[in-house]
Protein backbone atom coordinates (compact mmCIF):
# COMPACT_ATOMS: atom_id res chain seq x y z
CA UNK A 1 -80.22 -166.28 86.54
CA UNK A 2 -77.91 -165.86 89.79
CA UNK A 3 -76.31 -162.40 90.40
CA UNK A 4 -72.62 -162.83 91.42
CA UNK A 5 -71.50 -159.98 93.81
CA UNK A 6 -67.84 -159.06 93.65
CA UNK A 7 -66.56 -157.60 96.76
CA UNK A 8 -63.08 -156.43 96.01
CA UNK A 9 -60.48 -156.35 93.03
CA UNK A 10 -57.51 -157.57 91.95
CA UNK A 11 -56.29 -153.93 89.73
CA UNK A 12 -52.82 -152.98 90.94
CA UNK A 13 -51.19 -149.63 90.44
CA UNK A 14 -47.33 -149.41 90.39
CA UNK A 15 -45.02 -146.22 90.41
CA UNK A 16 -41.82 -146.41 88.66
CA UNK A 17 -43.94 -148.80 85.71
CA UNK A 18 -44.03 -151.89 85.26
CA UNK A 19 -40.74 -152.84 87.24
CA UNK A 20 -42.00 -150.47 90.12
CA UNK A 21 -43.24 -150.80 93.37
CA UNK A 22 -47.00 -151.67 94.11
CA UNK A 23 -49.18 -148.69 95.66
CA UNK A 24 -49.82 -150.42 98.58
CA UNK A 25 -53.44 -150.36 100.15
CA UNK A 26 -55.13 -149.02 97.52
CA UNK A 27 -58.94 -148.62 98.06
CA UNK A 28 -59.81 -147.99 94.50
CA UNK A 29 -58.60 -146.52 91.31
CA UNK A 30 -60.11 -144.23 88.61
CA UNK A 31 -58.04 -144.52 84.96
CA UNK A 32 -60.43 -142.36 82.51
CA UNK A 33 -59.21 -141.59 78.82
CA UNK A 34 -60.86 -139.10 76.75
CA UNK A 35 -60.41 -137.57 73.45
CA UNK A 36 -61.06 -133.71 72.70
CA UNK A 37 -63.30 -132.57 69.85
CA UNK A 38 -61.79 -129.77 66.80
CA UNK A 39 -65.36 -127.80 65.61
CA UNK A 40 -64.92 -128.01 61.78
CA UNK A 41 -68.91 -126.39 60.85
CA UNK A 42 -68.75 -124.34 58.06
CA UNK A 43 -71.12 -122.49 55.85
CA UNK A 44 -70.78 -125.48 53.66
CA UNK A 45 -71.95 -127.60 56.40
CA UNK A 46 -74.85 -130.48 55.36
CA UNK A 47 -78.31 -128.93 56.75
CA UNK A 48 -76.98 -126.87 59.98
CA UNK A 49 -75.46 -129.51 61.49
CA UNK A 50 -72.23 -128.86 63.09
CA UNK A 51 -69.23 -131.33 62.07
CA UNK A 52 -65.89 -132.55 64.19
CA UNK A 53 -62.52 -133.94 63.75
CA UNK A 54 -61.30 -136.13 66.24
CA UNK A 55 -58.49 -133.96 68.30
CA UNK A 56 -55.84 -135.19 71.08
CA UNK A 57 -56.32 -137.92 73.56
CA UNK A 58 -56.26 -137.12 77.25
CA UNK A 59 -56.01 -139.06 80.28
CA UNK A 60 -55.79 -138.84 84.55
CA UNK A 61 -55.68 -141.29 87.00
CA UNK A 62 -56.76 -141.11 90.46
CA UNK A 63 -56.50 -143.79 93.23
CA UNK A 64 -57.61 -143.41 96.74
CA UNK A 65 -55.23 -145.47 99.50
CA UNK A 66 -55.50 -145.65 103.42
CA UNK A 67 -52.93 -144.49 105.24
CA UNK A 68 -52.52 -144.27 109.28
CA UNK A 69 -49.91 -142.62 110.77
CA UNK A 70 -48.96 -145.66 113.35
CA UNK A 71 -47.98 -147.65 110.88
CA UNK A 72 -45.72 -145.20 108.77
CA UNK A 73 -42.77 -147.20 109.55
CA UNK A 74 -44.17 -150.32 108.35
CA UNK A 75 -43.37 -151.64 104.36
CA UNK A 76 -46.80 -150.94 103.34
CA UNK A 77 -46.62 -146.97 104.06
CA UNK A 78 -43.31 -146.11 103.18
CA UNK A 79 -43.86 -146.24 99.82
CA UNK A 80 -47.23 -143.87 99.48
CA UNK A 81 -45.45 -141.41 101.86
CA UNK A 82 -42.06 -141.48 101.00
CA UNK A 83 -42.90 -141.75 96.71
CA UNK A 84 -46.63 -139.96 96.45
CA UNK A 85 -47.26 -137.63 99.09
CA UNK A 86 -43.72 -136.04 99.15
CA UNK A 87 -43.55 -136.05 95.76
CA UNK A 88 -42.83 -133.57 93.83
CA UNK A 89 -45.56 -132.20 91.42
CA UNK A 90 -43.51 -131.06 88.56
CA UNK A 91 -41.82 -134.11 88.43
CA UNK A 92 -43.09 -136.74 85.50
CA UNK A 93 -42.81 -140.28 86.72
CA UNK A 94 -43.46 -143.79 84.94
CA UNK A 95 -46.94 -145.65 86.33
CA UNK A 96 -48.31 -149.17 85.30
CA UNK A 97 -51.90 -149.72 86.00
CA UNK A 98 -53.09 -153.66 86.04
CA UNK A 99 -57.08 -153.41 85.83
CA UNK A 100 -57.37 -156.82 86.78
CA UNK A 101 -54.25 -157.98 88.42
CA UNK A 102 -50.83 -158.86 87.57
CA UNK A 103 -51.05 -162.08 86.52
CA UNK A 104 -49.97 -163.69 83.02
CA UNK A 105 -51.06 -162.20 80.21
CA UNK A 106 -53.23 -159.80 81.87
CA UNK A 107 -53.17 -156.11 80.47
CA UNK A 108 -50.90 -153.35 81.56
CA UNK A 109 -51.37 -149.94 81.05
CA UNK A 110 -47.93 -147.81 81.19
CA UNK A 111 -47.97 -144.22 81.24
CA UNK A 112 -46.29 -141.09 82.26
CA UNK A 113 -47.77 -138.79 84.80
CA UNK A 114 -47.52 -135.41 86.59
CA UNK A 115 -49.24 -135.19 90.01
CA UNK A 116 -52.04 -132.51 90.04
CA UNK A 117 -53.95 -133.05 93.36
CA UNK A 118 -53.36 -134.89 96.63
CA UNK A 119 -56.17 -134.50 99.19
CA UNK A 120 -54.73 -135.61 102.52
CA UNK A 121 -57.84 -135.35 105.27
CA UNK A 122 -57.66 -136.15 108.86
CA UNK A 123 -60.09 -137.75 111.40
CA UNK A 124 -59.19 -138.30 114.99
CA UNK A 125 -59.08 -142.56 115.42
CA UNK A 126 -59.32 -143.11 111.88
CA UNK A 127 -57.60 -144.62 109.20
CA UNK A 128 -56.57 -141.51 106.83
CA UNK A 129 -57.68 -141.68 103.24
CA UNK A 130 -55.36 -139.55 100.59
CA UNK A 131 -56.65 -139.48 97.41
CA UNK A 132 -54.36 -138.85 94.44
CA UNK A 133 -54.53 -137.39 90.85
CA UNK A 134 -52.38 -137.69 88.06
CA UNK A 135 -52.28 -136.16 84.81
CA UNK A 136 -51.42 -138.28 81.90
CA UNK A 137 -48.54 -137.28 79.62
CA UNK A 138 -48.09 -138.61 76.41
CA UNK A 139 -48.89 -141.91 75.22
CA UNK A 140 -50.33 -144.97 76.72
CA UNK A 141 -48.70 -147.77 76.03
CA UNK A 142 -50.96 -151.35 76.14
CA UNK A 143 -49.48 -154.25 77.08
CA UNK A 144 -49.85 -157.61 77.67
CA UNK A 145 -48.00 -158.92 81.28
């Protein structure tokens, strides 16, 4: 059986949702949902074993783009600059995340999110990498595109 190595993908992330503008050289992306845990144990509990309700669902994105400071006045930058890094934190903004592309009838995940970390490091002669995390808020809504 042949292996097939994927270099590459086609996931887009957009701020402003689904009618938004594209994060633009995006070198990955990290959407993780989770759901907390209520302890229910008793000491009616069945043989010691501890027993759960399902709680609240949680969720963060984080996406990692390149960035170099030459080309800030180009298309592709002004919109990570100008919408992510000067953002402001408290502020809850609209994001659609494509896991794999836009395309029809590919899924869409639309969300709200607050902005919790940007890391923002700098090498002399290098492309800068900012990585960016954002705190779900609310529901998810899944769609079809």
């Amino acid at each position: 059986m042949a292996i097939t190595k994927v270099l590459g993908t086609s996931a887009v992330l957009k701020i402003g949702g689904t009618g938004g503008a594209a994060i633009e050289l995006v070198k990955g992306i990290d959407f993780a949902i989770s759901q907390n845990e209520v302890d229910t144990t008793d000491n009616d509990s069945s043989g010691g074993w501890q027993e759960f309700l399902m709680g609240n669902r949680t969720g963060t994105c984080s996406f990692t783009y390149n960035w170099d400071s030459d080309l800030a006045t180009s298309t592709d930058q002004q919109l990570p600059v100008s919408e992510i890094a000067e953002a402001d934190g408290g502020d809850l903004q609209t994001w659609a995340y494509y896991p794999s592309g836009t395309g029809s009838g590919k899924r869409v995940y639309t969300f709200s999110a607050y902005i919790m970390e940007i890391n923002h490091g700098a090498q002399n002669e290098a492309v800068q990498e900012i990585t960016v995390t954002l705190r779900i808020s609310g529901a998810i809504t899944v769609t079809t595109a």
